[in-house]
N, C-alpha and C. Protein backbone atom coordinates (compact mmCIF):
# COMPACT_ATOMS: atom_id res chain seq x y z
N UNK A 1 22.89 -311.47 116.22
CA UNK A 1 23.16 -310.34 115.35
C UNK A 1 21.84 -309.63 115.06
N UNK A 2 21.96 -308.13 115.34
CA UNK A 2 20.04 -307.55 115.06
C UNK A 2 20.77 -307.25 113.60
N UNK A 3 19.72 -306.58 112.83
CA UNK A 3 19.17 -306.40 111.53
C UNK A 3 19.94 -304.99 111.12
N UNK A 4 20.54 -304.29 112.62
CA UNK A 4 21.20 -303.12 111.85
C UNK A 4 22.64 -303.37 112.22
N UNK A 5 23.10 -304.36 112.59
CA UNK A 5 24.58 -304.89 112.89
C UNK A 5 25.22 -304.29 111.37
N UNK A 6 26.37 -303.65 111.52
CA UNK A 6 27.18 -303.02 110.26
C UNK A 6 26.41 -301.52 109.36
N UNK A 7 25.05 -300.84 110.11
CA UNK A 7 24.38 -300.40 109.42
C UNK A 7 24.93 -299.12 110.48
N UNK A 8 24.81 -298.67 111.60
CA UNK A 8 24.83 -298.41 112.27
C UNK A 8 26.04 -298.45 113.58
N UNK A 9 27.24 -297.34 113.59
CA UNK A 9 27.94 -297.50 114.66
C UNK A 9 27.79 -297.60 115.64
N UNK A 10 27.07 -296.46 116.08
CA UNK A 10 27.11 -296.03 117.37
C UNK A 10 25.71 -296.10 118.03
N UNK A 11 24.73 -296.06 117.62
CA UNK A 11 23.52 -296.24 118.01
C UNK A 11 22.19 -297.56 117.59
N UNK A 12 21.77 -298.10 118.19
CA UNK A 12 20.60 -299.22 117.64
C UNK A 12 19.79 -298.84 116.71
N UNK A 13 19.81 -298.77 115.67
CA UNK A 13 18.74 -298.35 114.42
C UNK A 13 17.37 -299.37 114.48
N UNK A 14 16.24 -299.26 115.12
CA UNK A 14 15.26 -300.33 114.67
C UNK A 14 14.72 -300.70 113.16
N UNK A 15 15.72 -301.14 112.62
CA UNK A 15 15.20 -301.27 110.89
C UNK A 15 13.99 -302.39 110.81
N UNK A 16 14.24 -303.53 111.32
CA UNK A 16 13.17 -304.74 110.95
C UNK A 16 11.44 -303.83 111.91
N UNK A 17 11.56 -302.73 112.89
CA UNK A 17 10.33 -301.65 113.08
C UNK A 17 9.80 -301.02 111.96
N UNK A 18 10.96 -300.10 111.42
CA UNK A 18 10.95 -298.99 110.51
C UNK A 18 10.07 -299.81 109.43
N UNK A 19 10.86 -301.08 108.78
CA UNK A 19 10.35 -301.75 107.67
C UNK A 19 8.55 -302.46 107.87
N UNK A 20 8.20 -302.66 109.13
CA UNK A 20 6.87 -303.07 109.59
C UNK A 20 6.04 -301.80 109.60
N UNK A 21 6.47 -301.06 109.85
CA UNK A 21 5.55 -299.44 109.96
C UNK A 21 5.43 -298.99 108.05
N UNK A 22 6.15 -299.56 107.75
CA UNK A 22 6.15 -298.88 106.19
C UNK A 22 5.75 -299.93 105.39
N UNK A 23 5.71 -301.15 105.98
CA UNK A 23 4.66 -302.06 104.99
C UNK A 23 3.41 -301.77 105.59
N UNK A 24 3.09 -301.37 106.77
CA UNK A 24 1.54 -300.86 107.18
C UNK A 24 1.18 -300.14 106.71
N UNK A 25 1.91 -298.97 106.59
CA UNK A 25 1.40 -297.76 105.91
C UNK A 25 1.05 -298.41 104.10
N UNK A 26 2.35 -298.97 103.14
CA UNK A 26 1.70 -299.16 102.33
C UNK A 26 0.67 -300.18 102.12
N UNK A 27 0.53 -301.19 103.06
CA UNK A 27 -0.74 -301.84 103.05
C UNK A 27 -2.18 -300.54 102.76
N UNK A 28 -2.10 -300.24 103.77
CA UNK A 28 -3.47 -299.45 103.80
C UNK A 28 -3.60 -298.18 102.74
N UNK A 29 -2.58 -297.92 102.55
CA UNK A 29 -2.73 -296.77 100.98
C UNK A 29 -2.86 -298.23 100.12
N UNK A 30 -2.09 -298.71 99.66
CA UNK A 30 -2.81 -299.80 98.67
C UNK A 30 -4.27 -300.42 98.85
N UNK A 31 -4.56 -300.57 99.78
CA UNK A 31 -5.80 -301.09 99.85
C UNK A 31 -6.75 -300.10 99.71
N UNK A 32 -7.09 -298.92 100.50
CA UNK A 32 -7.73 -297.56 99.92
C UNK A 32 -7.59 -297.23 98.22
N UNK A 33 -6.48 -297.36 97.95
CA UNK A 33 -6.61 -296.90 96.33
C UNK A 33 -6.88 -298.42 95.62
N UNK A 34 -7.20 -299.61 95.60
CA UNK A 34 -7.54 -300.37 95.40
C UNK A 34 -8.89 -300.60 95.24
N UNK A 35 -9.82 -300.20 96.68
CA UNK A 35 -11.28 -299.61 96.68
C UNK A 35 -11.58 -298.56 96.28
N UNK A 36 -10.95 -297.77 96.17
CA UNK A 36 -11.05 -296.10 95.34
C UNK A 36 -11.43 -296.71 93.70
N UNK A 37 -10.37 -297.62 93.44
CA UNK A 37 -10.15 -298.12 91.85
C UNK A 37 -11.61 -298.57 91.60
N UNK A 38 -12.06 -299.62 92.30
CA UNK A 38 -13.07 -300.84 92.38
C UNK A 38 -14.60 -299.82 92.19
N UNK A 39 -14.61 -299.10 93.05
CA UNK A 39 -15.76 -298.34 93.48
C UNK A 39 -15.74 -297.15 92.38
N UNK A 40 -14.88 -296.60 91.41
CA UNK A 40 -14.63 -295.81 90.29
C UNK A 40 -14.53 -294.44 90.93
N UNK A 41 -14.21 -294.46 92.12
CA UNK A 41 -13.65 -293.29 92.74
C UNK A 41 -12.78 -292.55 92.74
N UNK A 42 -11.82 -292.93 92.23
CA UNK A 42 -10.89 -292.28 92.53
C UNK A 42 -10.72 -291.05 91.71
N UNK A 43 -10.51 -289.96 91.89
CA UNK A 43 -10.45 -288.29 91.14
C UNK A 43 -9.02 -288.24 90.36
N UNK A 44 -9.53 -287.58 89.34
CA UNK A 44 -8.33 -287.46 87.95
C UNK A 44 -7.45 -286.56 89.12
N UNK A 45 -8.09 -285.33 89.57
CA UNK A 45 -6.94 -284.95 90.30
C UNK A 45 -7.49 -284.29 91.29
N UNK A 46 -6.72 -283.99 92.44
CA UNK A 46 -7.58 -283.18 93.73
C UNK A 46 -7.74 -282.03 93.37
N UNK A 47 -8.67 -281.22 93.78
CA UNK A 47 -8.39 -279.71 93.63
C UNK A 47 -7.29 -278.94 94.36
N UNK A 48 -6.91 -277.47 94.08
CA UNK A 48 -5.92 -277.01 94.73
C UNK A 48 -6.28 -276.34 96.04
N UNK A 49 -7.60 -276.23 96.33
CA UNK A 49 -8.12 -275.50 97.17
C UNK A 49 -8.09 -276.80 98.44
N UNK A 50 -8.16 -277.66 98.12
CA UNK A 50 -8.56 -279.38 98.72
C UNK A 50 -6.98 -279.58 99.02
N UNK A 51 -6.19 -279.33 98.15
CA UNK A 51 -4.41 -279.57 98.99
C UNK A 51 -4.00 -278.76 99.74
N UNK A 52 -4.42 -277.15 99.42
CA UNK A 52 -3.82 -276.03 100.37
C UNK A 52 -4.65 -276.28 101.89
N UNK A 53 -5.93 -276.82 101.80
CA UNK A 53 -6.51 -277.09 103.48
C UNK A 53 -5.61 -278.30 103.83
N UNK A 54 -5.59 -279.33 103.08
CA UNK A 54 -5.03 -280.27 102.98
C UNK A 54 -3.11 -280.39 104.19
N UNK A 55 -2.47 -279.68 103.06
CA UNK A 55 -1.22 -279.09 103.62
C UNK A 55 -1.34 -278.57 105.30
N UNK A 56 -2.26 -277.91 104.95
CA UNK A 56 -2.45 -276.95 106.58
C UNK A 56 -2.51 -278.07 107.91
N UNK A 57 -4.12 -278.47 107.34
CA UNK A 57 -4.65 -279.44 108.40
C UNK A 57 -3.72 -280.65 108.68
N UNK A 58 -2.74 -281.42 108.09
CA UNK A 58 -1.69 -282.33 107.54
C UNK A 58 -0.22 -281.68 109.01
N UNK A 59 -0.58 -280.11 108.42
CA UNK A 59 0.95 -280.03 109.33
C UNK A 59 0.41 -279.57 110.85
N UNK A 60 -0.70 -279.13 111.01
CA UNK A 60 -1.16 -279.22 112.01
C UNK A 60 -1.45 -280.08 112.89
N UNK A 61 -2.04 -281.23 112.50
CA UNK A 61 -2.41 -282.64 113.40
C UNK A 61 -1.06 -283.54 113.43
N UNK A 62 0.03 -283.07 112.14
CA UNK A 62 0.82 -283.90 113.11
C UNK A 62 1.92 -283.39 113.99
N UNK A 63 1.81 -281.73 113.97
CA UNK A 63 2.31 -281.47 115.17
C UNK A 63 1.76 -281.65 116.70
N UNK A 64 0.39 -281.29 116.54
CA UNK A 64 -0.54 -281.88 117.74
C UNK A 64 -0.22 -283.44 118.40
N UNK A 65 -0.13 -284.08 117.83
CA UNK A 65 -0.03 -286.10 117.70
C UNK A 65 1.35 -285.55 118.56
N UNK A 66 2.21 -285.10 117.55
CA UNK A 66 4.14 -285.51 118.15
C UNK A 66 4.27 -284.78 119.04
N UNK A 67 3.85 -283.91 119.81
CA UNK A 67 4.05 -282.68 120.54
C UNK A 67 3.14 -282.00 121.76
N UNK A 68 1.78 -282.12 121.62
CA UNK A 68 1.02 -282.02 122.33
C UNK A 68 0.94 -282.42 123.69
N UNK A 69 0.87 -281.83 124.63
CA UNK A 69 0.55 -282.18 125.99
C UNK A 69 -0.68 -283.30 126.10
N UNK A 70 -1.82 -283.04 125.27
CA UNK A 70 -3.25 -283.26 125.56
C UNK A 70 -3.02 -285.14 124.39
N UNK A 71 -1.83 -285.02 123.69
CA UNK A 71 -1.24 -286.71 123.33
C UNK A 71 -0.40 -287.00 123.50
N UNK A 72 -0.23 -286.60 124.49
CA UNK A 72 1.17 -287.32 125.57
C UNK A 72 0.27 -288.88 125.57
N UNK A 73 -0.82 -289.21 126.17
CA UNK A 73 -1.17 -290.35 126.84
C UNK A 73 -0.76 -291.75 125.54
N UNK A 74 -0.94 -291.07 124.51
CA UNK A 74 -1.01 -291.42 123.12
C UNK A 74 0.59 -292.14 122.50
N UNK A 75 1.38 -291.66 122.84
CA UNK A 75 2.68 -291.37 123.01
C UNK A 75 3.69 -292.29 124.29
N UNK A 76 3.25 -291.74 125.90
CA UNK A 76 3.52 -292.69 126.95
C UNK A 76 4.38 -293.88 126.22
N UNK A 77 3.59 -295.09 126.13
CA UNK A 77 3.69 -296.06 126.30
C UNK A 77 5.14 -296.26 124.95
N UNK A 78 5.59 -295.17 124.59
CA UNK A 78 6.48 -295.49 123.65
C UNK A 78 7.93 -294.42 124.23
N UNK A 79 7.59 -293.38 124.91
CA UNK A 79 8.32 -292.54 124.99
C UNK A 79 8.13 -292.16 126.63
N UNK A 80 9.32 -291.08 126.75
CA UNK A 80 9.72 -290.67 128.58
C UNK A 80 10.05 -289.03 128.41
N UNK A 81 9.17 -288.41 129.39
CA UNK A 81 8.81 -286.80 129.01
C UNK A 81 10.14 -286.66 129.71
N UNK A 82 10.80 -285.57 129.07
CA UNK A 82 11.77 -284.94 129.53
C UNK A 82 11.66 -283.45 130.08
N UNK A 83 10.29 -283.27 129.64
CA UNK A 83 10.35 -281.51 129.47
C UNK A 83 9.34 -280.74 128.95
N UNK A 84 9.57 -279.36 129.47
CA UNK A 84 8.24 -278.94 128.22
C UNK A 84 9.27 -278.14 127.33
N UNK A 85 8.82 -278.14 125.68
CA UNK A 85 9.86 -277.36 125.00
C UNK A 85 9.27 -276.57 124.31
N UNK A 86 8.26 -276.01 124.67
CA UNK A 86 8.21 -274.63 124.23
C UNK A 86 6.42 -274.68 124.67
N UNK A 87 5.86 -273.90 123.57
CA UNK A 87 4.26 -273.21 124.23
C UNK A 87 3.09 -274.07 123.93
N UNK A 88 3.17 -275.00 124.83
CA UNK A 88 2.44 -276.14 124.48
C UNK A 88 2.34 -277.69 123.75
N UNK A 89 4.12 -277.40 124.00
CA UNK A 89 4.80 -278.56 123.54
C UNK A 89 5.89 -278.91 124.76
N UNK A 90 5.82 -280.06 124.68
CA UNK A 90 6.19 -281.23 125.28
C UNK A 90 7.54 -281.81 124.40
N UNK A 91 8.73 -281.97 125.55
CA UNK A 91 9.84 -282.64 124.82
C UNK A 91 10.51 -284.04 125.31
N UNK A 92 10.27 -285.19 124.82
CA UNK A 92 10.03 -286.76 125.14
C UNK A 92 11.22 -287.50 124.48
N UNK A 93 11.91 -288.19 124.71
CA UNK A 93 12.53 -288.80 123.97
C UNK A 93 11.79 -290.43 124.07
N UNK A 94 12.41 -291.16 122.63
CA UNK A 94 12.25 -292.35 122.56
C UNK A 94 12.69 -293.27 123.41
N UNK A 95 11.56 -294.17 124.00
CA UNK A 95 12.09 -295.03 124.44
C UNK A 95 12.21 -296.92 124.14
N UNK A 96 13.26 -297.87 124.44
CA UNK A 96 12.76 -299.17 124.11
C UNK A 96 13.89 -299.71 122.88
N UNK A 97 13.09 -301.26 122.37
CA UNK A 97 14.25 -301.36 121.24
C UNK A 97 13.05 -301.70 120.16
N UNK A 98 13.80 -302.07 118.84
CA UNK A 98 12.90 -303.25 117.88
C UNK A 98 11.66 -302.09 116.93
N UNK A 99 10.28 -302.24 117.87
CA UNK A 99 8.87 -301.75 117.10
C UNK A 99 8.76 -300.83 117.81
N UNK A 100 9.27 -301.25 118.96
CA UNK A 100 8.96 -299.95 120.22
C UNK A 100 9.37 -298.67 120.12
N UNK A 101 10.55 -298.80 119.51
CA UNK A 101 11.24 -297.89 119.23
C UNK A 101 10.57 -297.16 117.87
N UNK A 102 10.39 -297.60 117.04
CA UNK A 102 10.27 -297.14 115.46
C UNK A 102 9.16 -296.46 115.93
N UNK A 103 7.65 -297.97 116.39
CA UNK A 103 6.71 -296.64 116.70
C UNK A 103 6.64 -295.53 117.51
N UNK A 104 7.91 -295.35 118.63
CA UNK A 104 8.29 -293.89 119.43
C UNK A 104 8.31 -292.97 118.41
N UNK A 105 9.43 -293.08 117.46
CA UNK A 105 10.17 -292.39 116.89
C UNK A 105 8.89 -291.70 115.80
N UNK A 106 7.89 -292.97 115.15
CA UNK A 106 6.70 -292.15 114.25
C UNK A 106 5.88 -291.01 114.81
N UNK A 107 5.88 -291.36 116.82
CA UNK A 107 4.82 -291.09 117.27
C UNK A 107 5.01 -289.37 117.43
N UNK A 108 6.70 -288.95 117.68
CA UNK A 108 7.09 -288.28 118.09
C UNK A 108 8.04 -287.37 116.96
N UNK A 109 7.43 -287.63 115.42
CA UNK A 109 8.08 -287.11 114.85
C UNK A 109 7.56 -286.43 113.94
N UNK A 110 6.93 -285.05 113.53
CA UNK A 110 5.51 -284.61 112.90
C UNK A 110 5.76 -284.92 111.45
N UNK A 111 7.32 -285.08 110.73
CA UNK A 111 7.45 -285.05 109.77
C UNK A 111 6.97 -286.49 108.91
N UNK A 112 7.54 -287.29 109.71
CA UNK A 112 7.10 -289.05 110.17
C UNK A 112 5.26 -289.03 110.10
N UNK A 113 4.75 -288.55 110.81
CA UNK A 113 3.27 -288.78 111.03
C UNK A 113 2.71 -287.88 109.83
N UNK A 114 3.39 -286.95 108.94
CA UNK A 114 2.80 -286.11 107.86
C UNK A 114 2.28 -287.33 106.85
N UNK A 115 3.03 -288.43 106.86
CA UNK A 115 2.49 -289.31 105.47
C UNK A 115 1.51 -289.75 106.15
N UNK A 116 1.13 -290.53 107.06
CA UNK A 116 0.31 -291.11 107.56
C UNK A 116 -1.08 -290.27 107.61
N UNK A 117 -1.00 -289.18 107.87
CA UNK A 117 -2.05 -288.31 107.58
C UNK A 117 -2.58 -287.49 106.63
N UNK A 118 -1.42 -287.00 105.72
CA UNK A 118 -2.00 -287.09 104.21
C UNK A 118 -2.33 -287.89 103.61
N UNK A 119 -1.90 -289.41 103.88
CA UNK A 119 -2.86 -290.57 103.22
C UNK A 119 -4.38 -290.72 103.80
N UNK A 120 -4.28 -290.10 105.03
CA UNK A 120 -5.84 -290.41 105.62
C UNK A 120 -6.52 -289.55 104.76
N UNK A 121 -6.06 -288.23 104.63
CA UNK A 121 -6.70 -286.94 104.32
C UNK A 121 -6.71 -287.11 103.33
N UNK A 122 -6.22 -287.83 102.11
CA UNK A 122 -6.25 -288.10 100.56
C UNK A 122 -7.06 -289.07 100.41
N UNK A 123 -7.32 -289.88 101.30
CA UNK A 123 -8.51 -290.83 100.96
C UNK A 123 -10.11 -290.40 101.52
N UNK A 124 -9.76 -289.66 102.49
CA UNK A 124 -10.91 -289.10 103.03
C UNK A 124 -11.47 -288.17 102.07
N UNK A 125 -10.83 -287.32 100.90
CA UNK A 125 -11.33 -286.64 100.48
C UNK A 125 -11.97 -287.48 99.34
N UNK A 126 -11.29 -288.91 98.89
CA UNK A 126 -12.43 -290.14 98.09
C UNK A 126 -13.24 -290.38 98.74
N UNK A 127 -13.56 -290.63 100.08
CA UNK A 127 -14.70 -291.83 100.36
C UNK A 127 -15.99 -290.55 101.32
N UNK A 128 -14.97 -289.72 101.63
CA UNK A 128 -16.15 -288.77 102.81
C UNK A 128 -15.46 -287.01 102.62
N UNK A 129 -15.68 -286.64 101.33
CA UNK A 129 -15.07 -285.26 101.08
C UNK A 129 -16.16 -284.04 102.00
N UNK A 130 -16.72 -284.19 102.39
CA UNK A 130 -17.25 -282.99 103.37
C UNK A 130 -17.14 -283.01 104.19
N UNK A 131 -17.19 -284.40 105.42
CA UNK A 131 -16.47 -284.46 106.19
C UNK A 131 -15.16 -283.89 106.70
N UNK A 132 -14.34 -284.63 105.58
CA UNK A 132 -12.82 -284.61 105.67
C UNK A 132 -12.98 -282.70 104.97
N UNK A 133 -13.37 -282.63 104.30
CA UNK A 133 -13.25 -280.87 104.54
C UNK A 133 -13.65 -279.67 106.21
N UNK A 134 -14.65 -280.44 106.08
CA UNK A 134 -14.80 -280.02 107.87
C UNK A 134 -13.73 -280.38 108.72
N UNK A 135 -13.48 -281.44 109.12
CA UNK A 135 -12.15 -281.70 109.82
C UNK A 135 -10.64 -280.81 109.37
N UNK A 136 -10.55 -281.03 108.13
CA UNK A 136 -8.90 -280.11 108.30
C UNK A 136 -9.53 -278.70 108.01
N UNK A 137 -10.50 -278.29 107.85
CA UNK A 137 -10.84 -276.76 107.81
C UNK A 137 -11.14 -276.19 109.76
N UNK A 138 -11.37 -277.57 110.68
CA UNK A 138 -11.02 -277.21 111.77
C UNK A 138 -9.56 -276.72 112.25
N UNK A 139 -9.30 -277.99 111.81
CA UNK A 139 -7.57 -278.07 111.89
C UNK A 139 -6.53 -276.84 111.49
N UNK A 140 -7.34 -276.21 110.01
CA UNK A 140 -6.61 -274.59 110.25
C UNK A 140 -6.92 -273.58 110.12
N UNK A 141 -8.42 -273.46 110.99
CA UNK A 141 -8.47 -272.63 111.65
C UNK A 141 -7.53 -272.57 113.06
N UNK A 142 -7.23 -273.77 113.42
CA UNK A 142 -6.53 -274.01 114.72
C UNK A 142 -5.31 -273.08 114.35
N UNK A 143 -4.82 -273.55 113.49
CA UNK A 143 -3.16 -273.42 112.99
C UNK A 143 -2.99 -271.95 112.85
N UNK A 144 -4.45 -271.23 112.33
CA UNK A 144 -4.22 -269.69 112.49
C UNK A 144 -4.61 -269.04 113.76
N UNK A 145 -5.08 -269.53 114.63
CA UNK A 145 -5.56 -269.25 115.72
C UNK A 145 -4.38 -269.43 116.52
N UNK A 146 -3.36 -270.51 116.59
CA UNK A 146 -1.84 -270.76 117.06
C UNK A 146 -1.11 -269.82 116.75
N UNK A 147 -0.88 -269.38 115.98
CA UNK A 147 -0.20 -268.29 115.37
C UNK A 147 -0.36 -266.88 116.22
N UNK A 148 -2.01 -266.19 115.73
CA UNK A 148 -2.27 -265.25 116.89
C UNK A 148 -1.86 -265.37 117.83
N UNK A 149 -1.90 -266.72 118.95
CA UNK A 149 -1.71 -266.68 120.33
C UNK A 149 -0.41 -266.12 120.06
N UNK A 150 0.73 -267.19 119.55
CA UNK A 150 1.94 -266.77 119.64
C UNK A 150 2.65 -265.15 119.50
N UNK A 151 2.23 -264.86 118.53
CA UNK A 151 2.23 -263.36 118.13
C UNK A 151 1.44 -262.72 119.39
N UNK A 152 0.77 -262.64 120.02
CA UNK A 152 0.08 -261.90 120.78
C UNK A 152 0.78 -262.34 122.03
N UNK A 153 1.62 -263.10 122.43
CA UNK A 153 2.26 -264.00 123.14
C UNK A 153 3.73 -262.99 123.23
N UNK A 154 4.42 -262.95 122.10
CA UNK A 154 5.61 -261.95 121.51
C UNK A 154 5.01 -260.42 122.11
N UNK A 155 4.35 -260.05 121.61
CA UNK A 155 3.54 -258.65 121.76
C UNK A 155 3.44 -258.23 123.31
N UNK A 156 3.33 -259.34 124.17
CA UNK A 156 3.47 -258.86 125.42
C UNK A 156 4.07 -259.68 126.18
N UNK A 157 5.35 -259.83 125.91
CA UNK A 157 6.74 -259.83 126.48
C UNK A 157 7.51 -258.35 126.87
N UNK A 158 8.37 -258.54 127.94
CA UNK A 158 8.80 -257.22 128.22
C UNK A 158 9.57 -256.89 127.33
């Protein structure tokens, strides 16, 4: 009997995955805000200027990660390209059962990979805030630079 027997009709749900990926994740946010605590780091509150790059760079990298041609390789070993689905995206489905599956499904899902990277990007802005401002201030510039293409992309269509 697997773990989603009665949970699930028609399809294999990897729950005992899902539940290992989400005690990882809260492992490592607990442990970051644990050393945040220890080290007297941690900020009463972020700034708003620090969430709006934040947000950007956040929805940017994890569309890049789930979607990207250039992390396909990243991806592979969990998933099977079906396609390209649109302008520089790649369309893969999951493949496998159990972890294999769950981590497909994180790898390939930007909404899925958004926590994982706002926790990076929320701790990064405790332990290495100029850094981590350089990095997602790359990240959207990207995201407005994507945009142009696209629009300029529209613009010269017949």
């Amino acid at each position: 009997m697997s773990s989603d027997d009665g949970y699930s009709t028609d399809e294999h749900r990897p729950l005992a995955g899902y539940l290992i990926i989400t005690a990882v994740h809260l492992a490592i946010a607990g442990g970051g805000l644990g050393m945040a605590r220890r080290r007297d780091e941690l900020p009463e509150r972020l700034a708003a200027g620090d969430l709006a790059l934040g947000a950007v760079a956040t929805y940017t990298l994890s569309k890049l990660l789930a979607h990207s041609s250039v992390a396909s390789p990243l991806r592979a070993p969990f998933t099977r390209f079906v396609g390209v689905a649109g302008p520089a995206e790649l369309d893969e489905e999951v493949r496998g059962r159990g972890l294999r599956k769950a981590v497909g499904e994180l790898l390939t899902c930007p909404f899925c990979l958004s926590h994982w990277i706002a926790t990076a990007f929320a701790f990064g802005l405790v332990f290495s805030p100029r850094a981590t401002r350089f990095a997602a201030s790359v990240l959207t510039v990207e995201a407005a630079a994507e945009q142009l293409q696209l629009l300029a992309a529209r613009h010269d269509e017949p």
